[in-house]
C-alpha atoms as a PDB file:
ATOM      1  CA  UNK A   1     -20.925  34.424  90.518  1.00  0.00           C
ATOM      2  CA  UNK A   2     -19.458  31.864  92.523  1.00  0.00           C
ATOM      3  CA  UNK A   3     -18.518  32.201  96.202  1.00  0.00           C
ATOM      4  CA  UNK A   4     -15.501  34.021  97.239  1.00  0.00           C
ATOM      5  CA  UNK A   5     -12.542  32.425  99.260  1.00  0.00           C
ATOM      6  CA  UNK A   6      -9.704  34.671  99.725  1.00  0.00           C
ATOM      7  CA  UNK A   7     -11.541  37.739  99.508  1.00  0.00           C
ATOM      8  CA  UNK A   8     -13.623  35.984 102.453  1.00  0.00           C
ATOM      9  CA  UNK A   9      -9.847  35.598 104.702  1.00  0.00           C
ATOM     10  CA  UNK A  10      -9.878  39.081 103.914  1.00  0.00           C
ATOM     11  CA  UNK A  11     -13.235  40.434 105.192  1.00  0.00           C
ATOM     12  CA  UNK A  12     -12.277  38.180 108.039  1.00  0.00           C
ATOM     13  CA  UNK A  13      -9.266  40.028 108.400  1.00  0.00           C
ATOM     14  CA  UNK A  14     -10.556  43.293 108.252  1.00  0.00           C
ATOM     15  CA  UNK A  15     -13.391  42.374 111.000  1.00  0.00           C
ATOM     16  CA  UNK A  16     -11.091  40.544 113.814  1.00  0.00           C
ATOM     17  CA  UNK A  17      -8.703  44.083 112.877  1.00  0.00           C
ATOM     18  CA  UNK A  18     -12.104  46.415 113.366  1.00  0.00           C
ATOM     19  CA  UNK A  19     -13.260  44.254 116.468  1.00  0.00           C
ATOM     20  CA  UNK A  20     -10.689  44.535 118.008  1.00  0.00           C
ATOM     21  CA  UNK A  21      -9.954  48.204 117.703  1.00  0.00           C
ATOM     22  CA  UNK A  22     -13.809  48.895 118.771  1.00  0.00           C
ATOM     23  CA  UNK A  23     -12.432  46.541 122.173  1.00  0.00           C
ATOM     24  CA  UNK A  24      -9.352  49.202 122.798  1.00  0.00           C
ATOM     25  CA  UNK A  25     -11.496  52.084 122.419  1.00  0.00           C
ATOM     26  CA  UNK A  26     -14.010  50.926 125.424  1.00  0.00           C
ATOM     27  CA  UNK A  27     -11.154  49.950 127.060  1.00  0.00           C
ATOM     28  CA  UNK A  28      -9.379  53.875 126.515  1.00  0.00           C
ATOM     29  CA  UNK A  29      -5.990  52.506 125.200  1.00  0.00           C
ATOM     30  CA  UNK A  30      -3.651  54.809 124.170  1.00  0.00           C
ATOM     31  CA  UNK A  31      -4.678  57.780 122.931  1.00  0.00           C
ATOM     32  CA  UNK A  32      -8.551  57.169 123.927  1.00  0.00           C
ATOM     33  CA  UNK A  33      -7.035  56.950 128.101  1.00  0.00           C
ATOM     34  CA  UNK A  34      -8.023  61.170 128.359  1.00  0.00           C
ATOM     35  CA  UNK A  35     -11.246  60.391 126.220  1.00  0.00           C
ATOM     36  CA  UNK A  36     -14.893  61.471 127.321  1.00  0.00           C
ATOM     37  CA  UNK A  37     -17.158  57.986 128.230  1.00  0.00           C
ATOM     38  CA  UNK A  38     -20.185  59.201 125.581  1.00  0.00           C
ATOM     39  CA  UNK A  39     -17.062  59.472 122.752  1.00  0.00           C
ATOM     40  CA  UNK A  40     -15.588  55.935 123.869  1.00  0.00           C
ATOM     41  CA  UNK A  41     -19.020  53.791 123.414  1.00  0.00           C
ATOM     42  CA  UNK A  42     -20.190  56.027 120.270  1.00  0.00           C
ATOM     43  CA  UNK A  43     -16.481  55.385 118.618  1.00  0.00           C
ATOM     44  CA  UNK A  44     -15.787  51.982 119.867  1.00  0.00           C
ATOM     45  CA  UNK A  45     -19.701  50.508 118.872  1.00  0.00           C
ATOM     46  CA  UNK A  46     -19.218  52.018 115.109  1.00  0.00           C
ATOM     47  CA  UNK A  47     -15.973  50.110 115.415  1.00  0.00           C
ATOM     48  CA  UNK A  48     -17.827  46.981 116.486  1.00  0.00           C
ATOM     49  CA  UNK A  49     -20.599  47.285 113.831  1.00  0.00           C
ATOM     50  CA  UNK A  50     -18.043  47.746 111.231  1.00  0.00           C
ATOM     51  CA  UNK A  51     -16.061  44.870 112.259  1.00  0.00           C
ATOM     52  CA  UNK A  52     -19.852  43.203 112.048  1.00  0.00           C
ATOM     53  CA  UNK A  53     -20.589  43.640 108.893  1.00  0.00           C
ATOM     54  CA  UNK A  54     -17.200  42.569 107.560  1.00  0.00           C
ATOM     55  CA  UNK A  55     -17.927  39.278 109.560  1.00  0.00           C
ATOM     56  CA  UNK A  56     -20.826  38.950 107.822  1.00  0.00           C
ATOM     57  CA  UNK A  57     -19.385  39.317 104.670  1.00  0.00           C
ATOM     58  CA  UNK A  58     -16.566  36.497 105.688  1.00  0.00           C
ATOM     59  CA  UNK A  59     -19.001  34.011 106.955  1.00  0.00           C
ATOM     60  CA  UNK A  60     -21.646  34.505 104.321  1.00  0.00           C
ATOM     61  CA  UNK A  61     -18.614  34.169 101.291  1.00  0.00           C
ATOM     62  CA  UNK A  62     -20.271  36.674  99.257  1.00  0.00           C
ATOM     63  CA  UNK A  63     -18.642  39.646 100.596  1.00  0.00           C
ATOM     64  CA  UNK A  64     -20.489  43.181 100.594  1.00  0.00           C
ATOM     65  CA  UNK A  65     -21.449  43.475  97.171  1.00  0.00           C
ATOM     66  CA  UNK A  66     -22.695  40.045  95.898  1.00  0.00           C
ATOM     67  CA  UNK A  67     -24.636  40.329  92.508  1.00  0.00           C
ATOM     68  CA  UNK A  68     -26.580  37.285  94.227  1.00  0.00           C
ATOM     69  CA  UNK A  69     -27.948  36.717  97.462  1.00  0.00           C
ATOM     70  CA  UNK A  70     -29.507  38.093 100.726  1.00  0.00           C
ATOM     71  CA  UNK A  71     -29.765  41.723 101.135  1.00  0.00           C
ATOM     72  CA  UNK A  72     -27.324  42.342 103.522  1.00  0.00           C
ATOM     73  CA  UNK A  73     -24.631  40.829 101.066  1.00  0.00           C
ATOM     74  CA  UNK A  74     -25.783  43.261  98.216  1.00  0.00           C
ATOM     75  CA  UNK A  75     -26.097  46.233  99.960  1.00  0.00           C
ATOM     76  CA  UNK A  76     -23.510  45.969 102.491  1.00  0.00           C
ATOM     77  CA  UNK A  77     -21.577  48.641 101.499  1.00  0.00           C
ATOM     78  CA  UNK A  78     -24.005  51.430 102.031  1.00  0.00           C
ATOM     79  CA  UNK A  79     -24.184  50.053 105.714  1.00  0.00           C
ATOM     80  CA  UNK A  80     -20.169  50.222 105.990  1.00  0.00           C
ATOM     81  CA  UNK A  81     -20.334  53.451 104.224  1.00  0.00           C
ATOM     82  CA  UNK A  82     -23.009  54.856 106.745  1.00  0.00           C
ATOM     83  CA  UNK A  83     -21.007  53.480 109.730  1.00  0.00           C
ATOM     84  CA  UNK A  84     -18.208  55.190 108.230  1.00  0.00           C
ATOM     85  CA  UNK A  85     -20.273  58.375 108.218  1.00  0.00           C
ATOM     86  CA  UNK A  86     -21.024  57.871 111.525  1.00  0.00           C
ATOM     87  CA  UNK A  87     -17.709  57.346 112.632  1.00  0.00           C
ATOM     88  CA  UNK A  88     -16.363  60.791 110.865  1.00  0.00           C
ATOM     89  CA  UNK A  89     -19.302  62.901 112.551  1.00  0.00           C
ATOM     90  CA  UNK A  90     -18.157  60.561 116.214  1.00  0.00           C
ATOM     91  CA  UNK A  91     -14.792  61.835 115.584  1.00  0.00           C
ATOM     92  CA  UNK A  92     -15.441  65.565 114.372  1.00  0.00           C
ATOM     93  CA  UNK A  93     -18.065  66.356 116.999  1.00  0.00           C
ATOM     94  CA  UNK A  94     -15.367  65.194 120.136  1.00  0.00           C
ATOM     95  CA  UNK A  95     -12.140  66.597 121.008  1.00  0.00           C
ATOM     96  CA  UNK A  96      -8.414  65.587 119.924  1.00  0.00           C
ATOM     97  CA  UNK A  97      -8.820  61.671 120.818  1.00  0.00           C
ATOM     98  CA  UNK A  98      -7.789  58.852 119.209  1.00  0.00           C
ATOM     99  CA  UNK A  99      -7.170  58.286 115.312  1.00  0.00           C
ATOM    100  CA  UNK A 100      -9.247  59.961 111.705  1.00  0.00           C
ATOM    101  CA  UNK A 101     -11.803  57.280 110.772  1.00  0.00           C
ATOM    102  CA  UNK A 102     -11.229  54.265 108.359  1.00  0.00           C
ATOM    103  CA  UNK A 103     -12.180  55.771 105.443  1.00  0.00           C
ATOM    104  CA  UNK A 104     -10.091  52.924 103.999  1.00  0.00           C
ATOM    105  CA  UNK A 105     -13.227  50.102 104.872  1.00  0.00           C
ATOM    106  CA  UNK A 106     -14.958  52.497 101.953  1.00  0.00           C
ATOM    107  CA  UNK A 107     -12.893  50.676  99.304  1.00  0.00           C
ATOM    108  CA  UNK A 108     -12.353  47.188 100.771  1.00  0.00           C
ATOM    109  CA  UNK A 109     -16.250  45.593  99.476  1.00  0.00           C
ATOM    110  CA  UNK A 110     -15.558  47.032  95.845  1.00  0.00           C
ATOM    111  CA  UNK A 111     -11.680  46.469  95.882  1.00  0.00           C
ATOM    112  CA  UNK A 112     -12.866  42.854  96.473  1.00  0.00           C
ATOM    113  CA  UNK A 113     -15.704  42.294  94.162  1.00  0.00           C
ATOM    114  CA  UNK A 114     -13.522  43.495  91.311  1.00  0.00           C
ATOM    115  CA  UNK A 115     -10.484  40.907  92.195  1.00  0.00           C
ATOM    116  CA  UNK A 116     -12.879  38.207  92.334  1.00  0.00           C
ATOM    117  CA  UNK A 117     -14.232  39.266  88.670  1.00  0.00           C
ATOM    118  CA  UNK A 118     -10.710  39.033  87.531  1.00  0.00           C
ATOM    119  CA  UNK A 119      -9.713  36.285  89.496  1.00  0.00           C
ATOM    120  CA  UNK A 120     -12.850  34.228  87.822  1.00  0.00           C
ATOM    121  CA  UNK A 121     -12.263  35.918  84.053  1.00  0.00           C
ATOM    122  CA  UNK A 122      -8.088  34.513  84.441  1.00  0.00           C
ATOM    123  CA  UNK A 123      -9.421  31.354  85.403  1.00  0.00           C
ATOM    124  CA  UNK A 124     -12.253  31.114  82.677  1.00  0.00           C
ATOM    125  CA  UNK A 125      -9.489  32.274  79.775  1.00  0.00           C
ATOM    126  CA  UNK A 126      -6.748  29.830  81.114  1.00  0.00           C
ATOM    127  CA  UNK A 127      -9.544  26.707  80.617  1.00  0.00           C
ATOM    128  CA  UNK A 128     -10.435  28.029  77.393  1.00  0.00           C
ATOM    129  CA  UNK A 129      -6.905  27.481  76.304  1.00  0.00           C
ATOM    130  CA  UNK A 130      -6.386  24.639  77.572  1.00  0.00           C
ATOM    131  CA  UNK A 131      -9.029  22.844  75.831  1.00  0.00           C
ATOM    132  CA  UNK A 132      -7.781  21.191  72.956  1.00  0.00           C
ATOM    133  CA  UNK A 133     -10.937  21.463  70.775  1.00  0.00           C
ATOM    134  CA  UNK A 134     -11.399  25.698  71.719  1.00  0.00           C
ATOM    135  CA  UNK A 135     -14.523  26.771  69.844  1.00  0.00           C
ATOM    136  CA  UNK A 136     -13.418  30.559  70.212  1.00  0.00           C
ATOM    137  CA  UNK A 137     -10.980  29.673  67.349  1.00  0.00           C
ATOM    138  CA  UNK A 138      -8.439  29.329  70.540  1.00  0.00           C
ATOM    139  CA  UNK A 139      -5.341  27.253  69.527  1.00  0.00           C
ATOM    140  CA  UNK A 140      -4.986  23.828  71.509  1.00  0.00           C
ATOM    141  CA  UNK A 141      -1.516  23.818  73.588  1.00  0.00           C
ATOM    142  CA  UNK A 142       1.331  22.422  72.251  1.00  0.00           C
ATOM    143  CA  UNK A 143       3.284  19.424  73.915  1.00  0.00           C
END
């Protein structure tokens, strides 16, 4: 499958969004300023790995769950879906800081794969109608 572009702006998206939130939580902004220091470096390093391994996915252009190439592009998910984990037993195991975990980053590697499928199956039926000589029995475009 060829390599991604948009979906790549949006794993980019999703890791400058997740490293900086893993930044505010070391820093105790907002509703991590009363938090415990152990719950501010567990909470804001899951935030930092996530935002990792949606960097990853942006530079490499494959996203999270390639069909093709190094591991960490076709497993990816698991790893987001174990930080995730992590970041739910983080969050249940301190008090009443800060915000329920991004469950949401579950979705996003799947979410993107399947848009790029389309994306690529669109562009594949548009070009076979646009050939004049369609062997799939296609009718060539009128002028």
């Amino acid at each position: 499958m060829p390599k991604m572009k948009l979906g790549a702006a949006f794993y980019a998206v999703i890791a400058v969004g997740a490293v900086v939130s893993g930044v505010l939580v070391f820093r105790g902004y907002g509703s991590y300023s009363g938090a415990n220091q152990w719950y501010l470096i567990a909470r804001g390093t899951v935030f930092l790995l996530i935002g990792v391994m949606f960097g990853i996915g942006a530079v490499t252009r494959r996203g999270l769950m390639s069909d093709e190439g190094p591991r960490i592009c076709r497993r990816g998910w698991i790893v987001v879906t174990a930080l995730v984990g992590a970041e739910f037993v983080v969050y249940a195991v301190g008090d009443d800081w800060g915000s329920f975990p991004s469950t949401v980053s579950i979705f996003i590697p799947p979410l993107v794969k399947r848009l790029q499928e389309k994306y690529y199956e669109g562009r594949e039926e548009a070009e076979r109608e646009l050939s004049p000589g369609a062997p799939d029995g296609g009718r060539p475009p009128t002028a």
